[in-house]
Protein backbone atom coordinates (compact mmCIF):
# COMPACT_ATOMS: atom_id res chain seq x y z
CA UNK A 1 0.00 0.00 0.00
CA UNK A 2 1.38 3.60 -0.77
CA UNK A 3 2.73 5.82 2.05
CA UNK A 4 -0.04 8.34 2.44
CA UNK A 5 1.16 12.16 4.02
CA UNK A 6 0.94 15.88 4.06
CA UNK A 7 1.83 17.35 0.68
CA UNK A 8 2.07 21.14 0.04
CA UNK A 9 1.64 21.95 -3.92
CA UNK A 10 3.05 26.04 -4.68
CA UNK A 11 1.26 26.44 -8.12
CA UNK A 12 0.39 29.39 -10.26
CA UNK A 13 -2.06 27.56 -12.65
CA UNK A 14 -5.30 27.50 -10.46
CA UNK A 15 -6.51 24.37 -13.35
CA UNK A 16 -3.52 22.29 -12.59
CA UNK A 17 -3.21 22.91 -9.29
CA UNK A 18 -6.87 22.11 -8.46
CA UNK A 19 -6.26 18.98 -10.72
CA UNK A 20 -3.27 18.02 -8.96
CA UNK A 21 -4.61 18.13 -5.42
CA UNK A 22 -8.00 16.31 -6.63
CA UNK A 23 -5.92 13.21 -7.69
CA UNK A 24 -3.60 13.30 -4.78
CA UNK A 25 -6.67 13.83 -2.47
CA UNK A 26 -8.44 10.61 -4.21
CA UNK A 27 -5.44 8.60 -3.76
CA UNK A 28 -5.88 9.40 0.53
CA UNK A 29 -2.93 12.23 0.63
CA UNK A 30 -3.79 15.54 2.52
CA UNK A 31 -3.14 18.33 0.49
CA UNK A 32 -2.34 22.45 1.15
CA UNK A 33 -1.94 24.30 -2.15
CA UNK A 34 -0.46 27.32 -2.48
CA UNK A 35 -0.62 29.89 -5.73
CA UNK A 36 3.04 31.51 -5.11
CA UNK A 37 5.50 31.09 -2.38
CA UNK A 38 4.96 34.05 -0.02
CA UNK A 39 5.95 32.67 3.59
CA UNK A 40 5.94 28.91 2.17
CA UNK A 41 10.00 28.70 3.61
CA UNK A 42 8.54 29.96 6.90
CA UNK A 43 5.44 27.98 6.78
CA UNK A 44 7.15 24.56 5.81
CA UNK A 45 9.43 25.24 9.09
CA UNK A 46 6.85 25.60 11.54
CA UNK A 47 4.25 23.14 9.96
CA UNK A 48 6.21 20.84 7.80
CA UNK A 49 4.86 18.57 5.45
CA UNK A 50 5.86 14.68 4.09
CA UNK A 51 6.80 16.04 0.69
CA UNK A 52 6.76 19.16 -1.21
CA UNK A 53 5.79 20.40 -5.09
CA UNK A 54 7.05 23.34 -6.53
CA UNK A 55 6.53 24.81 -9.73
CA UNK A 56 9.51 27.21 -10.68
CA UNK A 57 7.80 29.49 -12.73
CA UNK A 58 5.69 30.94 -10.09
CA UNK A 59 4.91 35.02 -9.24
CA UNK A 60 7.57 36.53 -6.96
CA UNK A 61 10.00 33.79 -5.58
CA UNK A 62 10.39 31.48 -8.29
CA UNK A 63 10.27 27.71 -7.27
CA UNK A 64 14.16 27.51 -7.51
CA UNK A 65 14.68 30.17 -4.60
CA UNK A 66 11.69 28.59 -2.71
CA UNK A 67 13.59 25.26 -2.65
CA UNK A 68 17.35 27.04 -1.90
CA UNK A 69 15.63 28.36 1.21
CA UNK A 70 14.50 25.50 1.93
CA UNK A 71 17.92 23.67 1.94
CA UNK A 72 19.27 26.72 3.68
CA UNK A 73 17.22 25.66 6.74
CA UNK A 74 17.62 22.59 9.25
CA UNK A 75 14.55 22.81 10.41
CA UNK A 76 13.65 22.12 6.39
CA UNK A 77 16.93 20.49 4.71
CA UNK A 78 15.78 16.92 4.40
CA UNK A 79 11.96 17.70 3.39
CA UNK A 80 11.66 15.38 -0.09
CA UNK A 81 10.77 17.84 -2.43
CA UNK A 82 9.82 17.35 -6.52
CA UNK A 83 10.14 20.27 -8.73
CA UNK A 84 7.32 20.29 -11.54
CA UNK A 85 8.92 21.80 -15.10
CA UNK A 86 8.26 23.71 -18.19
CA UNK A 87 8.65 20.77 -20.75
CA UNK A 88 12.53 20.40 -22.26
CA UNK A 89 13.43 23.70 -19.93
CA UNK A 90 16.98 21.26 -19.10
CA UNK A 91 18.58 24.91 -17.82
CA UNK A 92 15.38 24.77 -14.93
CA UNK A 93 15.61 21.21 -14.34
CA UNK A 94 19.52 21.12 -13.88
CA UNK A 95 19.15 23.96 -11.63
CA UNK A 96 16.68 22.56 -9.86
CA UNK A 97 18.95 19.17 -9.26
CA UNK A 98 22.07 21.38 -8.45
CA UNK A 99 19.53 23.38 -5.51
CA UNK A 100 18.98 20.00 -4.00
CA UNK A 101 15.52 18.77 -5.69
CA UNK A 102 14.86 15.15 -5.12
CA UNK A 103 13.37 14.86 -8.58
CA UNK A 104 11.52 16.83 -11.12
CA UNK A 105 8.60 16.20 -13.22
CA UNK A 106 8.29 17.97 -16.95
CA UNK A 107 4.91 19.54 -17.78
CA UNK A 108 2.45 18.61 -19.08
CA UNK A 109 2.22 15.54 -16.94
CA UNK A 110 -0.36 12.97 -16.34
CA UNK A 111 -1.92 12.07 -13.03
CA UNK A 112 -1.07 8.70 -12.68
CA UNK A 113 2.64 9.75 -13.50
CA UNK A 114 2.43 12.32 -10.55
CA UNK A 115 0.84 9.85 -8.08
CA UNK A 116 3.52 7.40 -8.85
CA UNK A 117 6.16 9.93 -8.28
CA UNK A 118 4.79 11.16 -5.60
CA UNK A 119 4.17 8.10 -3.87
CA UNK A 120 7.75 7.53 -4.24
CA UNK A 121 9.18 10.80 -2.59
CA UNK A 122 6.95 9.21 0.77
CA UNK A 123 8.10 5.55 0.24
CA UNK A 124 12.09 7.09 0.86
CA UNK A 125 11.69 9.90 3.42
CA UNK A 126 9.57 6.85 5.55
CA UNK A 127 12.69 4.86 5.78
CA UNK A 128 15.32 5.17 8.15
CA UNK A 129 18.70 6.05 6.40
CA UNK A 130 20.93 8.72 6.68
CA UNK A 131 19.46 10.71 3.63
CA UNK A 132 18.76 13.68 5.84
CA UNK A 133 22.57 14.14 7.25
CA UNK A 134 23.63 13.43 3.52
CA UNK A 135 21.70 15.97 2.02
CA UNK A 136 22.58 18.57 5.07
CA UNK A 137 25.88 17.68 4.17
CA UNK A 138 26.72 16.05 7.95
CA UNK A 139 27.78 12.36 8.23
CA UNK A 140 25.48 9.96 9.68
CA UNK A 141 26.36 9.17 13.47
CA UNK A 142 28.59 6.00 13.71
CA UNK A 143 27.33 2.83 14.69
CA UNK A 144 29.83 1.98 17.44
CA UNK A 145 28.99 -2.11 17.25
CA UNK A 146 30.55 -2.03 13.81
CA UNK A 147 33.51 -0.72 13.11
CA UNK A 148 33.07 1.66 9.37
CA UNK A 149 34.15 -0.97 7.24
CA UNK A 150 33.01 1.03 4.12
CA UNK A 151 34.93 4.17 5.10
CA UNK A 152 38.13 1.70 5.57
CA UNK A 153 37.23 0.05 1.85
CA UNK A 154 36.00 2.57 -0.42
CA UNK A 155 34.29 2.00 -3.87
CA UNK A 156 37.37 2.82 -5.70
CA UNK A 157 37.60 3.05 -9.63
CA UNK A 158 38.94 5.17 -12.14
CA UNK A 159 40.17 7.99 -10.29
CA UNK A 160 36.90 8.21 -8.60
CA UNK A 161 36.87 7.17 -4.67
CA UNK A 162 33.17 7.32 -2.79
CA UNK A 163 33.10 6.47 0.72
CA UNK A 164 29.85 5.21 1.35
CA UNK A 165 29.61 5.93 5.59
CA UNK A 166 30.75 9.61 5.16
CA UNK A 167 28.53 10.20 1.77
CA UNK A 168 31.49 11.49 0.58
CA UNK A 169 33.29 11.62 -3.29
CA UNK A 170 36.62 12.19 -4.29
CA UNK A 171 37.88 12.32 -8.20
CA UNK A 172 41.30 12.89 -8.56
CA UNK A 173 41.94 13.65 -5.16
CA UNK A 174 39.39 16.62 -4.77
CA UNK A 175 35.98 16.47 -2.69
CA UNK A 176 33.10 16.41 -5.44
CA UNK A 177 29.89 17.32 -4.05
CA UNK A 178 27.03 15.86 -4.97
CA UNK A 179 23.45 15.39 -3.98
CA UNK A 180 21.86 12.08 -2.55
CA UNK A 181 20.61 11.66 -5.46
CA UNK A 182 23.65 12.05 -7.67
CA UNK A 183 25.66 9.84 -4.65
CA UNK A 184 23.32 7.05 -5.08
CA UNK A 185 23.42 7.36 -8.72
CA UNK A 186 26.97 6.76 -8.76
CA UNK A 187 27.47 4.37 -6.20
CA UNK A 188 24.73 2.33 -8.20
CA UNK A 189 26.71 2.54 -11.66
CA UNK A 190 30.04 1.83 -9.73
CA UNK A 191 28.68 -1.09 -7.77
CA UNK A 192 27.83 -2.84 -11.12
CA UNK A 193 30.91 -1.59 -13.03
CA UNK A 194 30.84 -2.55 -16.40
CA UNK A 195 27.06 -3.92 -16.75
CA UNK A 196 24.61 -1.62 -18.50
CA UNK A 197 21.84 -0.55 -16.55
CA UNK A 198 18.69 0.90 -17.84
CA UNK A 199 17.04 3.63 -17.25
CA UNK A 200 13.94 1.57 -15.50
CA UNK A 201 16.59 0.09 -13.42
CA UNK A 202 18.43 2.75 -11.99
CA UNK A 203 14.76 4.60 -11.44
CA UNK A 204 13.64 2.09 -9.87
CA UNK A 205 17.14 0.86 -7.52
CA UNK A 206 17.56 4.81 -7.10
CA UNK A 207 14.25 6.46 -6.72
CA UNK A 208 12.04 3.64 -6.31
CA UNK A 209 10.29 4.97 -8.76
CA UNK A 210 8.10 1.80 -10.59
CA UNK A 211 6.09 3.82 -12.94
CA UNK A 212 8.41 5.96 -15.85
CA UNK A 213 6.26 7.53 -18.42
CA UNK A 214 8.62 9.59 -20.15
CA UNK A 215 10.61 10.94 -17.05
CA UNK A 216 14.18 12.27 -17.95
CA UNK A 217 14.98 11.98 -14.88
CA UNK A 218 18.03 9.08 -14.98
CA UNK A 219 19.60 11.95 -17.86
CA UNK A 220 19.37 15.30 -15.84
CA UNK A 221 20.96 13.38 -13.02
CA UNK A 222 23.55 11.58 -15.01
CA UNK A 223 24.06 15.00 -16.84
CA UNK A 224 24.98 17.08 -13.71
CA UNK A 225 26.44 14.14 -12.30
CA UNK A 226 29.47 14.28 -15.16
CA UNK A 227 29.56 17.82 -14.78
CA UNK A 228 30.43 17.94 -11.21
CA UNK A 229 33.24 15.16 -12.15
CA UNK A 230 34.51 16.84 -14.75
CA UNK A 231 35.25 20.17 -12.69
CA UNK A 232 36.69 18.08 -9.77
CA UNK A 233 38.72 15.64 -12.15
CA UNK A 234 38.35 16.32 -16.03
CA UNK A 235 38.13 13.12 -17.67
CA UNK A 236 36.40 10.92 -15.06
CA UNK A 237 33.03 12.09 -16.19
CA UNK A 238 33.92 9.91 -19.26
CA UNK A 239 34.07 7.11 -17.07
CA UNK A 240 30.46 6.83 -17.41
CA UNK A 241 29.24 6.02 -20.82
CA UNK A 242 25.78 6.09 -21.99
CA UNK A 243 24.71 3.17 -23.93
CA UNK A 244 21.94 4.44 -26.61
CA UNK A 245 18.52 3.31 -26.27
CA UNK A 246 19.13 0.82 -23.15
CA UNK A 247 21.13 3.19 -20.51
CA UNK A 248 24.11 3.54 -18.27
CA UNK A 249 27.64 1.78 -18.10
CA UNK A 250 30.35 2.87 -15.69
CA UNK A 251 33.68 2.13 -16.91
CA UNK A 252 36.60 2.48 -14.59
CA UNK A 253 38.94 -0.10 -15.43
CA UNK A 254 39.41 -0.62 -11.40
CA UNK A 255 42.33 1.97 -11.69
């Protein structure tokens, strides 16, 4: 059965928005909308919700400074937020990713696509992990009956180090830092080094996301994810090769 929450919805469009909530209500989530983001950072942090929606094109603070105050804030750091696109705006949705967006959702989008995604976003912040100290950018606290075996044994490959206890990445020696999302992408391409994995896959392994439709969201990761690695180490971001029509192959040759 889906995880059912609290969602808050920031949308301009008074048709979609109603639309939105109406299917998200029918499917048993609670819903707030909003039609622009005056006092949303400072609403979220006193009454915060399971997940959050933002549209970025939205009157006054666009969703992309809604969400950077909302990653400026502990009291709002970890709240899984989706950011809802302009279709093929990449410069929004990369943006969006590089703010600290859990995912993103290109417009126009169908219901059963958002219910799915959204169901998703609930299904991850429900589990205990260490997803909000990674995405605050603070370690998770040890667990003193085991020793950090991961920290001691990195995946290593290519130039490209990630040490799994510490969420941390190094690529030729210098800190790269990247999202949960982008981490887990990674560390999902490196575990399976040189095995293809589709795009279904690595949605589903990474978001838990079982329903695609025509998401692009394996390629806006993947995209910023070879930026960052090319600024921290140029070359390494070649280390992951995209295999046309099926997916994603990471290539380090264990150096």
């Amino acid at each position: 059965m889906a995880a059912q929450g609290l969602i808050y919805y920031v949308e301009d469009d008074q048709h979609i928005r109603d639309l939105a909530a109406y299917a998200l209500q029918q499917a048993g989530h609670t819903v707030r909308t909003f039609p622009d983001g005056t006092g949303f950072a400072a609403l979220c942090a006193a009454e915060p919700p399971d997940a959050v929606l933002l549209d970025i094109m939205l009157p006054g603070d666009d969703g992309l400074e809604l969400l950077r105050q909302l990653r400026g804030n502990p009291a709002t750091v970890a709240l899984p937020v989706m950011m809802l696109t302009a279709k093929g705006a990449e410069y929004d949705t990369v943006c969006g990713l590089d703010a600290g967006a859990d995912d993103y959702l290109a417009k126009p989008f169908g219901m059963m696509e958002l219910l799915s995604r959204v169901n998703a976003l609930l299904r991850r912040s429900s589990l205990p992990s260490s997803g909000a100290a990674a995405g605050s950018g603070e370690a998770a606290p040890a667990n003193h009956s085991e020793p950090s075996r991961r920290e001691e044994q990195p995946l290593h490959s290519g130039g490209i180090s990630l040490y799994l206890a510490a969420h941390r990445a190094v690529a030729g020696g210098r800190p790269v830092p990247l999202t949960v999302k982008e981490f887990a992408l990674l560390e999902a391409l490196m575990k399976n080094e040189g095995r293809v994995l589709t795009r279904n896959q690595l949605l589903q392994d990474v978001w838990d996301i079982h329903f695609a439709g025509e998401t692009r969201t394996v390629d806006a990761h993947v995209k910023t994810l070879r930026q960052k690695l090319a600024e921290a180490a140029p070359g390494t971001e070649a280390l992951i090769s995209t295999v046309r029509g099926v997916g994603y192959r990471f290539e380090g040759g264990g150096r």
